[in-house]
Protein backbone atom coordinates (compact mmCIF):
# COMPACT_ATOMS: atom_id res chain seq x y z
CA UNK A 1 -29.75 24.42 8.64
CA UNK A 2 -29.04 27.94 9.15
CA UNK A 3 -31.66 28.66 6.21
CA UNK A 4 -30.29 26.12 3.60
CA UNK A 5 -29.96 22.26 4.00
CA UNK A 6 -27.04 21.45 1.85
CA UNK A 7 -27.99 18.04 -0.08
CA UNK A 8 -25.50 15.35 -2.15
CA UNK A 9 -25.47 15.81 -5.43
CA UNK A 10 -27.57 13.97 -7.68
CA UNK A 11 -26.54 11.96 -10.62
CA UNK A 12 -29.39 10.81 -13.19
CA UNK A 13 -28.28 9.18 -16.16
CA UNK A 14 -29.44 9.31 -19.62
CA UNK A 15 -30.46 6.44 -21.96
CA UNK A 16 -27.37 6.84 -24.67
CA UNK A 17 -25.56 9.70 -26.34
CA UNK A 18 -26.44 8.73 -30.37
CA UNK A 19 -26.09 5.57 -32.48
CA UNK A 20 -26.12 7.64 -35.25
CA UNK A 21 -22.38 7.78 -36.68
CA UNK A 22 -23.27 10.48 -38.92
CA UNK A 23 -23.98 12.85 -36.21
CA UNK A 24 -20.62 12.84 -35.33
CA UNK A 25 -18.04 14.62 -36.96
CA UNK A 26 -14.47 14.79 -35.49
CA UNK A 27 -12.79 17.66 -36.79
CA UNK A 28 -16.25 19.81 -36.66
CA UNK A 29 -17.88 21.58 -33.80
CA UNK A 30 -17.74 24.86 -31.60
CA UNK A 31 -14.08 24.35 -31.12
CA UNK A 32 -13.04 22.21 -33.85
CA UNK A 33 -12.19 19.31 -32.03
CA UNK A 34 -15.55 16.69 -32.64
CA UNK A 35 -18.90 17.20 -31.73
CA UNK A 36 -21.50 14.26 -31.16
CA UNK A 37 -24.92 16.21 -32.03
CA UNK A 38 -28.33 14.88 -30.69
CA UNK A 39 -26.53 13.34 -27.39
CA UNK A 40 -29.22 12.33 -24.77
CA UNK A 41 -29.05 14.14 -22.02
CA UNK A 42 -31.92 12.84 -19.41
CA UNK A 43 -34.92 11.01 -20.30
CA UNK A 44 -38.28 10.97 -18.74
CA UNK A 45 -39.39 8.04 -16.86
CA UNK A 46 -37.38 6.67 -13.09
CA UNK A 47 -34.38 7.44 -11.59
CA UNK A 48 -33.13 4.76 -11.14
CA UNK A 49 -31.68 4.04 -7.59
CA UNK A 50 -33.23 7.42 -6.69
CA UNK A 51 -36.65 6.24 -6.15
CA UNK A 52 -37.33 9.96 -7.96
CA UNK A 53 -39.54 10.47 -11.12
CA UNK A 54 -38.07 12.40 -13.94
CA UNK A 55 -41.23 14.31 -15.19
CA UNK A 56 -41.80 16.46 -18.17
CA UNK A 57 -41.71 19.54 -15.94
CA UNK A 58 -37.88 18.60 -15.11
CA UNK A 59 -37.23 18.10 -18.44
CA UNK A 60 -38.29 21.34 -19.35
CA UNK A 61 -35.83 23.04 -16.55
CA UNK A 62 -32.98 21.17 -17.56
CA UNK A 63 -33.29 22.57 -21.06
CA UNK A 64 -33.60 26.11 -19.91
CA UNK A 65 -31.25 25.59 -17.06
CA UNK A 66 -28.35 24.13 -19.97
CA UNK A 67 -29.62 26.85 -22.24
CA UNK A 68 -29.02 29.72 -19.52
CA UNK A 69 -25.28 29.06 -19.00
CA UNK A 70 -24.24 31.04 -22.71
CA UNK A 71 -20.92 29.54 -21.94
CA UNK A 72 -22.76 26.06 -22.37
CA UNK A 73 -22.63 22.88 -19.93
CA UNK A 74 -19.65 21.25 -18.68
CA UNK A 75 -18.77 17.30 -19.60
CA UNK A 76 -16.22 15.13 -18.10
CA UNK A 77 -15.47 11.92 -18.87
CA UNK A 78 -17.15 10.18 -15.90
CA UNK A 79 -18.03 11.85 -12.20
CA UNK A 80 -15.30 13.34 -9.98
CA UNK A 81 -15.19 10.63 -7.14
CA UNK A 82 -14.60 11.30 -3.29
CA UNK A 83 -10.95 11.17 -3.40
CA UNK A 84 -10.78 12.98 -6.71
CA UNK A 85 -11.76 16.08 -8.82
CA UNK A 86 -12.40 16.18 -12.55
CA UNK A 87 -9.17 17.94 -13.51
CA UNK A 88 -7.70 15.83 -16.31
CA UNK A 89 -11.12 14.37 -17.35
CA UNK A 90 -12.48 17.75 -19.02
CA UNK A 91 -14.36 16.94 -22.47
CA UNK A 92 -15.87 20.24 -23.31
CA UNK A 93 -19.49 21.95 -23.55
CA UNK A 94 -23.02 20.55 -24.50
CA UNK A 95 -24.76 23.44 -26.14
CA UNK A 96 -28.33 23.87 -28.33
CA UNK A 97 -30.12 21.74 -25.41
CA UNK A 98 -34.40 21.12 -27.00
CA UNK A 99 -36.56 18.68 -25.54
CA UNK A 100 -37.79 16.06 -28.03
CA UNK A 101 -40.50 13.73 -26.89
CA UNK A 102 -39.22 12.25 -23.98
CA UNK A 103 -35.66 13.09 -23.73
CA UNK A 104 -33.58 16.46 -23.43
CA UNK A 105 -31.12 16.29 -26.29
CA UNK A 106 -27.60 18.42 -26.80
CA UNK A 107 -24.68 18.66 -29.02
CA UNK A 108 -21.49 18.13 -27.42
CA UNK A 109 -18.87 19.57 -28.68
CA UNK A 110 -15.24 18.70 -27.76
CA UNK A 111 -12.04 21.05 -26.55
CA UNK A 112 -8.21 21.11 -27.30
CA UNK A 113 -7.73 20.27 -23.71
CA UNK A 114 -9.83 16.87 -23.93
CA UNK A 115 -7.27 15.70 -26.62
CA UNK A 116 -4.32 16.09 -24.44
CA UNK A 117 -5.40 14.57 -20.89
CA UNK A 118 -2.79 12.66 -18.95
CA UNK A 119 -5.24 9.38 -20.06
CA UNK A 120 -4.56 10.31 -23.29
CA UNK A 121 -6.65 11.77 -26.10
CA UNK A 122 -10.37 11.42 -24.38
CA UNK A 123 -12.25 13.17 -26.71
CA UNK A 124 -11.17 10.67 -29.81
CA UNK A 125 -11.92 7.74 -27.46
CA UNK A 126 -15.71 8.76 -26.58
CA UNK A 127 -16.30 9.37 -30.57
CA UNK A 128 -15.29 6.30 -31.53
CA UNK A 129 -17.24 4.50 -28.95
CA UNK A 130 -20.24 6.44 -30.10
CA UNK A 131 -19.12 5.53 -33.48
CA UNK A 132 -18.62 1.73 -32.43
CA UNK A 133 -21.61 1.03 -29.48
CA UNK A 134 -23.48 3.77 -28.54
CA UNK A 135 -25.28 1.10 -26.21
CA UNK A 136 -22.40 1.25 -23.85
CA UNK A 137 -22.45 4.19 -22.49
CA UNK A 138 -24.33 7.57 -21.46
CA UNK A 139 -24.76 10.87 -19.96
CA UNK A 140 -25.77 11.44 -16.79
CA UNK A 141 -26.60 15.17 -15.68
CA UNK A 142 -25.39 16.42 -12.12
CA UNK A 143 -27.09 18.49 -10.23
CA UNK A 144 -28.76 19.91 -7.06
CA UNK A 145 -32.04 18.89 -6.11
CA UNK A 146 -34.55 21.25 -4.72
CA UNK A 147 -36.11 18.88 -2.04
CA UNK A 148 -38.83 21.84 -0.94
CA UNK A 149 -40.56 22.14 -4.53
CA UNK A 150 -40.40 17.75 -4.80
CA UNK A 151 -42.11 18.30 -0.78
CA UNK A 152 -44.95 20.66 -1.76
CA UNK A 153 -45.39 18.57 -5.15
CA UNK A 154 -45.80 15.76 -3.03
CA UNK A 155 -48.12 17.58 -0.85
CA UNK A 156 -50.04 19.15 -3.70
CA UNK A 157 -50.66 15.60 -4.84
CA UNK A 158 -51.96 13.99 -1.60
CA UNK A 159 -55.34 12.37 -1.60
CA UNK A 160 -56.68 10.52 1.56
CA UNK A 161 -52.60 10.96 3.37
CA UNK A 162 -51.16 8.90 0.42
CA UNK A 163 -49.95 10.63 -2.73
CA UNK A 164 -50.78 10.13 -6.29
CA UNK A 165 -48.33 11.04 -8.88
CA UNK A 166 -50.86 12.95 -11.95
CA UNK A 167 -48.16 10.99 -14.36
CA UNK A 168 -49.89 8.27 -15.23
CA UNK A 169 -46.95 5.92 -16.15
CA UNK A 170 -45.43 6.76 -12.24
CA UNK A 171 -47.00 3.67 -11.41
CA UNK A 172 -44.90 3.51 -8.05
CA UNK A 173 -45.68 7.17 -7.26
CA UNK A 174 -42.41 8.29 -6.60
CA UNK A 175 -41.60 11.94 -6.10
CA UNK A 176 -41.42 13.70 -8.28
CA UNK A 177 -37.73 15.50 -8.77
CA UNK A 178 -37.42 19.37 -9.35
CA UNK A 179 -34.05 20.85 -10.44
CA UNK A 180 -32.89 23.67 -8.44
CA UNK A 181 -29.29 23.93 -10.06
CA UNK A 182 -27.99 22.29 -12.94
CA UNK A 183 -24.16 21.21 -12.59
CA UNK A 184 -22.52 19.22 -15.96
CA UNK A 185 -23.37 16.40 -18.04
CA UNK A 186 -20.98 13.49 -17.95
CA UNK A 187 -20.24 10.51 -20.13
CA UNK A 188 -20.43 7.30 -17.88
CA UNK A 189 -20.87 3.55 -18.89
CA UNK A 190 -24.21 1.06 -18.44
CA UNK A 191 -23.97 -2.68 -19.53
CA UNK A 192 -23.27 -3.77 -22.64
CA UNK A 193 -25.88 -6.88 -22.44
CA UNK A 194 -28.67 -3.27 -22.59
CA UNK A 195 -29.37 -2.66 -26.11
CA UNK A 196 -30.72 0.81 -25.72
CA UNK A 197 -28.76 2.32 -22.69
CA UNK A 198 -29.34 1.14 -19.00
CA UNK A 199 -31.90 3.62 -18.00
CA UNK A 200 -34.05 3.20 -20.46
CA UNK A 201 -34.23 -0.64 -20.72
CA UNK A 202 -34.51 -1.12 -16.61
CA UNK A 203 -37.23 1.73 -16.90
CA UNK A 204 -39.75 -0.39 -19.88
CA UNK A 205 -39.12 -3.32 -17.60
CA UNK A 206 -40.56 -2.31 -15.15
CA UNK A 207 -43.17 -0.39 -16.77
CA UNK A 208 -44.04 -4.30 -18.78
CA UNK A 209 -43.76 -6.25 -15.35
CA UNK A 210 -46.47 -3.24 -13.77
CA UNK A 211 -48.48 -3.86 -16.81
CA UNK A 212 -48.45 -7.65 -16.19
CA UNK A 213 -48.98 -8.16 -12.71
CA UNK A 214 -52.53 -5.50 -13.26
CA UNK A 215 -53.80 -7.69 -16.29
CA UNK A 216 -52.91 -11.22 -14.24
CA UNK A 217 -54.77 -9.45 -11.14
CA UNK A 218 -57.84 -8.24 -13.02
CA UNK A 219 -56.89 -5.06 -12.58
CA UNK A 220 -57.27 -4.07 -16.16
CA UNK A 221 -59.22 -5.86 -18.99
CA UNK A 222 -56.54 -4.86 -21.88
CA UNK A 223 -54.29 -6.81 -22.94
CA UNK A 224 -50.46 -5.25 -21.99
CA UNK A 225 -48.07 -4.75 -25.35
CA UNK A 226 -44.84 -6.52 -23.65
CA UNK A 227 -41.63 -5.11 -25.02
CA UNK A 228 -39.24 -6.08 -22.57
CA UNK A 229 -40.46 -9.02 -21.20
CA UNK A 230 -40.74 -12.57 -23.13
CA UNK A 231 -43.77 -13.99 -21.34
CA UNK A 232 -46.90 -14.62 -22.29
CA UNK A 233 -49.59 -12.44 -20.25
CA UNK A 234 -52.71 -14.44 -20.81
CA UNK A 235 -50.47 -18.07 -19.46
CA UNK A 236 -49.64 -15.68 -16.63
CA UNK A 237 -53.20 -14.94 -15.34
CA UNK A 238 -54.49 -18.19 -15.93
CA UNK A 239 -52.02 -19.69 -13.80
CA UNK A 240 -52.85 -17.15 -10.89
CA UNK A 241 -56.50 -17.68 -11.39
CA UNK A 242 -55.78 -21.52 -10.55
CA UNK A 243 -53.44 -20.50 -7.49
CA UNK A 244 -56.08 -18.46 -5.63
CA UNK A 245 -58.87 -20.79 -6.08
CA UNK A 246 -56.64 -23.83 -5.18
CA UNK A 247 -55.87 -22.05 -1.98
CA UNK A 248 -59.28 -20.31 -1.72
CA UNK A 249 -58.26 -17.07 -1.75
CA UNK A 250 -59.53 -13.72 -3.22
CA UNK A 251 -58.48 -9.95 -3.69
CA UNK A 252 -59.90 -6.99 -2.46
CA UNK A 253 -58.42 -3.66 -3.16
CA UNK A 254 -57.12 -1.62 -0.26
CA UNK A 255 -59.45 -0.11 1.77
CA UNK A 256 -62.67 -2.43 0.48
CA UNK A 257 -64.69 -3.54 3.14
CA UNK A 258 -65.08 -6.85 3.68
CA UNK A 259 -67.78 -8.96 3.84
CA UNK A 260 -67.76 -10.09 7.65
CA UNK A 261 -66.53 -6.72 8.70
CA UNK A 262 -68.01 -4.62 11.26
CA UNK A 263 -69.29 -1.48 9.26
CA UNK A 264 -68.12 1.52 11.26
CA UNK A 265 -67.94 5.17 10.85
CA UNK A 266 -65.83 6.58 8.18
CA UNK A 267 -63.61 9.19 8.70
CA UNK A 268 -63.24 11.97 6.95
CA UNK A 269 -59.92 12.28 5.46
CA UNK A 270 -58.36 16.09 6.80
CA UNK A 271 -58.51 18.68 4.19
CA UNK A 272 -55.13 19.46 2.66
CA UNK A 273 -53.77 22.13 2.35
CA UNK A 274 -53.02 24.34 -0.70
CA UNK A 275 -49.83 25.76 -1.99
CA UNK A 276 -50.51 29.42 -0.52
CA UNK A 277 -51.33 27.85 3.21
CA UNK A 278 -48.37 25.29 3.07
CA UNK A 279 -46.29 28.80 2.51
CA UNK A 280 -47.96 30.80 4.84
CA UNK A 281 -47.68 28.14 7.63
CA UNK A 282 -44.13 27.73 6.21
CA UNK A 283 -43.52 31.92 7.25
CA UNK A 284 -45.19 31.84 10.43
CA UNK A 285 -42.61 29.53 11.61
CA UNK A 286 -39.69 31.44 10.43
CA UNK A 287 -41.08 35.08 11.57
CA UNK A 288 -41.76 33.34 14.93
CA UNK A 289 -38.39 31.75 15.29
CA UNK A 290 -36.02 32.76 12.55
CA UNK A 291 -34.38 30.74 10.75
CA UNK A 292 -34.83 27.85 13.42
CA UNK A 293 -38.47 27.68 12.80
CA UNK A 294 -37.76 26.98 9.26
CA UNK A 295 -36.09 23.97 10.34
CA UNK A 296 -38.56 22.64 12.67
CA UNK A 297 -41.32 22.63 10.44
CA UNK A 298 -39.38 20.35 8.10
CA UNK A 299 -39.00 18.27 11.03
CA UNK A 300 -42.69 18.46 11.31
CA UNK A 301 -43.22 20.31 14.94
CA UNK A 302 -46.26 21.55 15.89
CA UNK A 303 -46.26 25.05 16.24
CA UNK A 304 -47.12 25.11 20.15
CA UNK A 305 -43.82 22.72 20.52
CA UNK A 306 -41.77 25.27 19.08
CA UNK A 307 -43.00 27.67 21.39
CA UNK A 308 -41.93 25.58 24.69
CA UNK A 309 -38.63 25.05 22.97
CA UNK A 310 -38.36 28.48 22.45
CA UNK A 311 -39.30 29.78 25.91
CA UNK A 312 -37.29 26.96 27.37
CA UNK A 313 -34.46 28.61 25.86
CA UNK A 314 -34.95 32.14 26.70
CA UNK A 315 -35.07 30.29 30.43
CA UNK A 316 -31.71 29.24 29.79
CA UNK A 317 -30.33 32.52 28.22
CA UNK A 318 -31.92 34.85 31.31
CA UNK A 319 -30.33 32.20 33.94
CA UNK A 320 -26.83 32.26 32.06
CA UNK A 321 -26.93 36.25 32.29
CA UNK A 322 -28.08 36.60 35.65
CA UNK A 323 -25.68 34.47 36.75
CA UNK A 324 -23.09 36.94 34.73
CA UNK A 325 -24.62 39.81 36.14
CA UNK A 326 -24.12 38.29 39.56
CA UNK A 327 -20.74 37.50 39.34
CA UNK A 328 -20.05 41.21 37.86
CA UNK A 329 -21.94 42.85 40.79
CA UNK A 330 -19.38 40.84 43.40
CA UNK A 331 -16.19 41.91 41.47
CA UNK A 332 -16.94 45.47 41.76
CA UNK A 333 -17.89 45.52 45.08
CA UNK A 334 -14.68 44.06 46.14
CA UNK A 335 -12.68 46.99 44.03
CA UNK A 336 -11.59 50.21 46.33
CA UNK A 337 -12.29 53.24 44.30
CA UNK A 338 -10.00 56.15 46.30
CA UNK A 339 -10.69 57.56 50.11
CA UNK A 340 -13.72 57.64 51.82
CA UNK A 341 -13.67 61.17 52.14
CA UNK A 342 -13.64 63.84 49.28
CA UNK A 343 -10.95 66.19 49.60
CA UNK A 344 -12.05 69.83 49.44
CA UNK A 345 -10.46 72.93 47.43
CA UNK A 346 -10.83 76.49 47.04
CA UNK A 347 -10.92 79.34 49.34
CA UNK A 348 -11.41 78.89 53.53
CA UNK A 349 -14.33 80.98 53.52
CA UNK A 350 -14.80 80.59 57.33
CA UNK A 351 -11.09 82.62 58.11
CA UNK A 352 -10.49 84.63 54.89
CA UNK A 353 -13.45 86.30 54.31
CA UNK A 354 -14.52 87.55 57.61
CA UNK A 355 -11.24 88.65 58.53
CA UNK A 356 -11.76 90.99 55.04
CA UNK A 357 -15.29 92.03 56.19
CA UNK A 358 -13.85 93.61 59.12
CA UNK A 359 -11.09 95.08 57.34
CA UNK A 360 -13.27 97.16 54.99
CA UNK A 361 -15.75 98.32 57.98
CA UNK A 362 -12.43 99.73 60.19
CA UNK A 363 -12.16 101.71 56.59
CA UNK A 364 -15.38 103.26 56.25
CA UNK A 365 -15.31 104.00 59.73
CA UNK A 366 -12.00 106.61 59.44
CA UNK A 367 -13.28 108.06 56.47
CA UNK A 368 -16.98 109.09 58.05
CA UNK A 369 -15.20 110.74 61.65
CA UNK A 370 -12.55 112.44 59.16
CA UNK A 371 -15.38 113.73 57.24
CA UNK A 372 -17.06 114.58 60.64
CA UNK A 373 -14.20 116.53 61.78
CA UNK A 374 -13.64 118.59 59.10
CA UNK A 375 -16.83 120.00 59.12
């Protein structure tokens, strides 16, 4: 990954702007061209599709992450598609993001340019369908998801190898998803046949159906409040009472022994680890192995298998530049580099200087017997 692992985008959408006409005004707003104020921008609960929880924590980044850009959010009409940008489909900014309850709300205030598309005057069209249905349609935040925080969450949360989400209404303990960059905020459809925007309708019925299927199990002695389901819970358990004993059948919950089973040794789950040794472990494979290491402990390698891979590799490298070396060794063997011999230059002391030596002696000799002589 060469450090990062680039990820898709992610797309969660919102239950519906507003179905309050009066928080839209048309001629008002940063820019004066509309603003619809109190527009939903995520709400807690499932991502739908994502098999991702939308937790109060990511609520709370979202609203400082939309907050941070002083410039505000971007909104298009609809997401850019594979084969297309969002040039042309430019709304404006959502600014003054709060959390409220459940739900991250923003104003959304219109531009000049969203008035003049080549589709025609977008921003008019998306006020008066939040004038006309606000059920119809939504916002759906894009952004990138930061997979390693969602991980250690995960890991953080793990009792006995399986995890447990501490939000109680994650009843399918999905992960949880953490926002690591915060994109736009688009306006997309949902069904018209959803009275209060697709992902929040799909998300209370399956909250009702979880309730249902606990209370017809004898999971839970309360009563559910149904509010998106039209059944009646206490006809529901009855008739699943009958079915097991006409077929002779019980539940136990998972991991209940039995009452023919063999009793045998329990094991003790392995201790987990803590935020501080998932990171530490996390650093000894990247100071070992650079950013490789980082990779395969994602990948879930043991730390001794990254050391055969490693070594197996350095094999490779010290073969490959022997082999070089080699090859580099035979080439200059076979160059000629000038004559065998080295020429020599200077004076021929074995002729010259003699020959001068004898010279100056003859000399000195004349000038003694001349001295001689005189006296």
């Amino acid at each position: 990954m060469s450090g990062v692992i680039e990820l898709p985008l992610k797309y969660f959408r919102a239950r519906t702007a507003t179905a309050n006409a009066s928080e839209i005004d048309r001629t008002g707003g940063l820019y004066g061209f509309g603003v619809i104020n109190g527009a939903s921008i995520i709400t807690r609960g499932e991502a739908l599709g994502h098999d991702l929880w939308v937790d109060a924590d990511f609520l709370s980044d979202v609203t400082a992450a939309g907050n941070a850009k002083n410039t505000g959010l971007k909104a298009r009409f609809t997401h850019p598609g594979l084969s297309s940008d969002g040039l042309g489909t430019y709304l404006g900014k959502v600014h003054n993001l709060r959390t409220e309850g459940d739900q991250v709300l923003g104003d959304l205030h219109f531009q000049e340019s969203a008035t003049k598309t080549p589709d025609g005057n977008l921003a008019d069209y998306v006020m008066q369908l939040a004038e006309d249905a606000p059920e119809d349609f939504g916002i759906s935040i894009v952004f990138d998801h930061d997979a390693a925080a969602s991980e250690l969450h995960t890991l953080e949360n793990t009792q006995g190898g399986r995890f447990v989400s501490p939000d109680e209404d994650n009843k399918n303990n999905y992960p949880h998803a953490r926002l690591q960059q915060l994109r736009a905020a688009d306006v997309v459809d949902s069904p018209a046949a959803n009275p209060d925007g697709l992902f929040h309708r799909e998300q209370q019925v399956a909250q009702d159906a979880e309730g249902l299927f606990e209370y017809a199990l004898g999971l839970r002695d309360d009563k559910p409040d149904l509010v998106a389901l039209s059944v009646d819970s206490d006809r529901i358990r009855a008739a699943l009472t009958r079915f097991l004993s006409r077929h002779n059948l019980s539940l136990i919950e998972e991991g209940e022994p039995m009452a023919d089973a063999i009793d045998t040794p329990e094991t003790p789950a392995p201790p987990q680890a803590t935020r501080e040794e998932f990171a530490a472990e996390l650093q000894r494979y990247i100071t070992a192995f650079g950013a490789q290491g980082g990779e395969w402990f994602a990948a879930g390698r043991s730390f001794e298998d990254c050391q055969a891979l490693q070594l197996s590799a350095l094999r490779a490298q010290v073969e490959s530049l022997t082999a070089e070396r080699d090859e580099l060794a035979g080439r200059i063997a076979a160059v000629q580099l000038g004559e065998e011999q080295p020429e020599q230059f200077g004076d021929d002391t074995s002729t010259e200087k003699p020959q001068a030596r004898s010279l100056s002696e003859g000399f000195q000799n004349r000038i003694r017997i001349n001295g001689a002589s005189r006296n």
